[in-house]
Protein backbone atom coordinates (compact mmCIF):
# COMPACT_ATOMS: atom_id res chain seq x y z
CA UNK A 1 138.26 99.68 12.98
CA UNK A 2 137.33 98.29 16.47
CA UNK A 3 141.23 98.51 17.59
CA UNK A 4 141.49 102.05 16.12
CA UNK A 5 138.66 103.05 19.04
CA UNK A 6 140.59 100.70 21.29
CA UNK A 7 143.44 102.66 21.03
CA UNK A 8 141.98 105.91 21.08
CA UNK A 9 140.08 105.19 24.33
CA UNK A 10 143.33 104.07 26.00
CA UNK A 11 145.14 107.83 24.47
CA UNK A 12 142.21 109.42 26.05
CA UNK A 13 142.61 107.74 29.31
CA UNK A 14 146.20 108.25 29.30
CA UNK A 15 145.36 112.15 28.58
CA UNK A 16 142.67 112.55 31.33
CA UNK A 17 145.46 110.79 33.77
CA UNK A 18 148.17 113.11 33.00
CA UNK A 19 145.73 116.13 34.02
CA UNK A 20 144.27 114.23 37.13
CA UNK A 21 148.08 114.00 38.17
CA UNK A 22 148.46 117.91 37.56
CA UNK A 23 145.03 118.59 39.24
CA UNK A 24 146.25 116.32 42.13
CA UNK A 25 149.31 118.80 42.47
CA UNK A 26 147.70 122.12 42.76
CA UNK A 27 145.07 119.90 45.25
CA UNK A 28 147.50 118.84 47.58
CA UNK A 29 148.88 122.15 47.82
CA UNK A 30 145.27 123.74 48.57
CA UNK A 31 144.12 124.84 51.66
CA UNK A 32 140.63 123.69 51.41
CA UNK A 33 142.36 119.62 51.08
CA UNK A 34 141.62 117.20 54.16
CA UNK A 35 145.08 116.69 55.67
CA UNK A 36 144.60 112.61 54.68
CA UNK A 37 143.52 113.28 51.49
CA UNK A 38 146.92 115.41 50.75
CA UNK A 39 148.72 113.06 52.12
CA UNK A 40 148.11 110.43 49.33
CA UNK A 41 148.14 113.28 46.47
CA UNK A 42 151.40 113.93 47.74
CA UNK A 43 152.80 110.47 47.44
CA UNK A 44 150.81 110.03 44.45
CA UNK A 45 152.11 113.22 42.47
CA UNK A 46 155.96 112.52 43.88
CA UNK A 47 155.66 109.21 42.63
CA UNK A 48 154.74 110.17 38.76
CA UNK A 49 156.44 113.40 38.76
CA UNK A 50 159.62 111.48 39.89
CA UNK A 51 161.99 110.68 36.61
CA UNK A 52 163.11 107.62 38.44
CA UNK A 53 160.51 104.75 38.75
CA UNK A 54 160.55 102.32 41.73
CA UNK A 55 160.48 99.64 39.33
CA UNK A 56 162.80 100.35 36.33
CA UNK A 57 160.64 100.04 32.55
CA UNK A 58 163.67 97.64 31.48
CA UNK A 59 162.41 94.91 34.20
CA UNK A 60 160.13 93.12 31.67
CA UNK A 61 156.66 93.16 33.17
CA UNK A 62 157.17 94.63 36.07
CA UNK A 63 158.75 97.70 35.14
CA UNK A 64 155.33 98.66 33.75
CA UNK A 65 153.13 97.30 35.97
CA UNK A 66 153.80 100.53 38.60
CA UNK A 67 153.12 103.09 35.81
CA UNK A 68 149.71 101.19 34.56
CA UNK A 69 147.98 99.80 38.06
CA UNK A 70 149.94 101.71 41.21
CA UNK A 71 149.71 105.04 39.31
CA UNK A 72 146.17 104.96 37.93
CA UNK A 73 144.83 103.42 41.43
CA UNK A 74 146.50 106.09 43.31
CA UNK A 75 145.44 109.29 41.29
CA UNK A 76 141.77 107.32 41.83
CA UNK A 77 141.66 107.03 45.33
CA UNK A 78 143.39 110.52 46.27
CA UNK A 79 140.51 111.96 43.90
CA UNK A 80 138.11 110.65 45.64
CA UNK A 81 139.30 112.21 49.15
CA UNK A 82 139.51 115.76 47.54
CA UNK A 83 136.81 117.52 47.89
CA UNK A 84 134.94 117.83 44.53
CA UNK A 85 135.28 121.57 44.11
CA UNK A 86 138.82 122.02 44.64
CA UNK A 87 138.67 119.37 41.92
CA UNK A 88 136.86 121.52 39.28
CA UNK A 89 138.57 124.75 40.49
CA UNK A 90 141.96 122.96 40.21
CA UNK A 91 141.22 121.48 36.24
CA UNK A 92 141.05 125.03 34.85
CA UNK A 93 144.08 125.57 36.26
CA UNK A 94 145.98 122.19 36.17
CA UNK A 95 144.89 122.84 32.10
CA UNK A 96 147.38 126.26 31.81
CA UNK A 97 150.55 124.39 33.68
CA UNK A 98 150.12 121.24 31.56
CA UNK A 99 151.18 123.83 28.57
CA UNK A 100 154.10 124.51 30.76
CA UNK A 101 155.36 120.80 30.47
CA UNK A 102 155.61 118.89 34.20
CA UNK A 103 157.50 119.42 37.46
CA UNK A 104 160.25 116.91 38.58
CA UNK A 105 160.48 115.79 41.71
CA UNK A 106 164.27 114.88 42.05
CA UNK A 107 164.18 114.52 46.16
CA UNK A 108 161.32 111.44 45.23
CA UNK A 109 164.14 110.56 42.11
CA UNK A 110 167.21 110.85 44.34
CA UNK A 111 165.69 108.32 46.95
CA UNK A 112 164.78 105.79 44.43
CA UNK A 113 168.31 106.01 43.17
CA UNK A 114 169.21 105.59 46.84
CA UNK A 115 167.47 102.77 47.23
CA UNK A 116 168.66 100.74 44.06
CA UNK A 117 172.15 101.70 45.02
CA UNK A 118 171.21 99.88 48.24
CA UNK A 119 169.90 96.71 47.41
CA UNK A 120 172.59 96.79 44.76
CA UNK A 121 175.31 96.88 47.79
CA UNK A 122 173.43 94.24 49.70
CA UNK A 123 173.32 92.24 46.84
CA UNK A 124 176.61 92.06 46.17
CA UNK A 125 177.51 91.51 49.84
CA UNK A 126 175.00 88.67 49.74
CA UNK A 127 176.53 86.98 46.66
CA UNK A 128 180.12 87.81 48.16
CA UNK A 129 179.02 85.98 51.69
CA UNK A 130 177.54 82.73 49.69
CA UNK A 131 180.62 82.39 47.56
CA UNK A 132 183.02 82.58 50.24
């Protein structure tokens, strides 16, 4: 019984993040949003709208560890730059594009890819350079 509230705690969480992330988009698009305070919605929301993580899921550990203490702590602290009634105006209507299922942010996706392609090069020229 106690893990069954356990669990439904952490769905609730996970359901309240998904529409701070969607509340964070429409906020960093407002007007009324400090310049600083978009600036961190905007990394924030290109970071969990991108379908390419920085840290792949398959990397045991670690591969999670972006999506359950970078993404949370980021959606926190750009929330509490926005001003709170862009917040509540934002809510209603984060609640109607959640229905609409969520942007992707392929530019934030493409660089990631960029990036692993990168290190994957410099790897192998590493490895190729030690061997030789």
């Amino acid at each position: 019984m106690k893990n069954d509230s356990k669990l439904t705690q952490l769905k609730n969480y996970a359901i309240k993040l998904k529409q701070d992330t969607f509340v964070l988009y429409l906020s960093y698009k407002d007007d009324r949003t400090p310049w600083y305070a978009k600036a961190v919605a905007i990394c924030v929301v290109a970071y969990a709208f991108s379908p390419i993580d920085l840290i792949p899921d398959f990397i045991p550990v670690l591969g999670y560890l972006d999506d359950l203490i970078l993404v949370p702590l980021g959606i926190a602290l750009a929330l509490k730059l926005i001003p709170p009634h862009v917040i509540e105006e934002n809510r209603v209507k984060a609640e109607e594009m959640k229905k609409n299922g969520k942007p992707k942010n392929w530019l934030v996706g493409t660089l990631f890819i960029i990036i692993w392609i990168l290190l994957a090069v410099w790897s192998g020229k590493l490895i190729i350079d030690l061997t030789t």
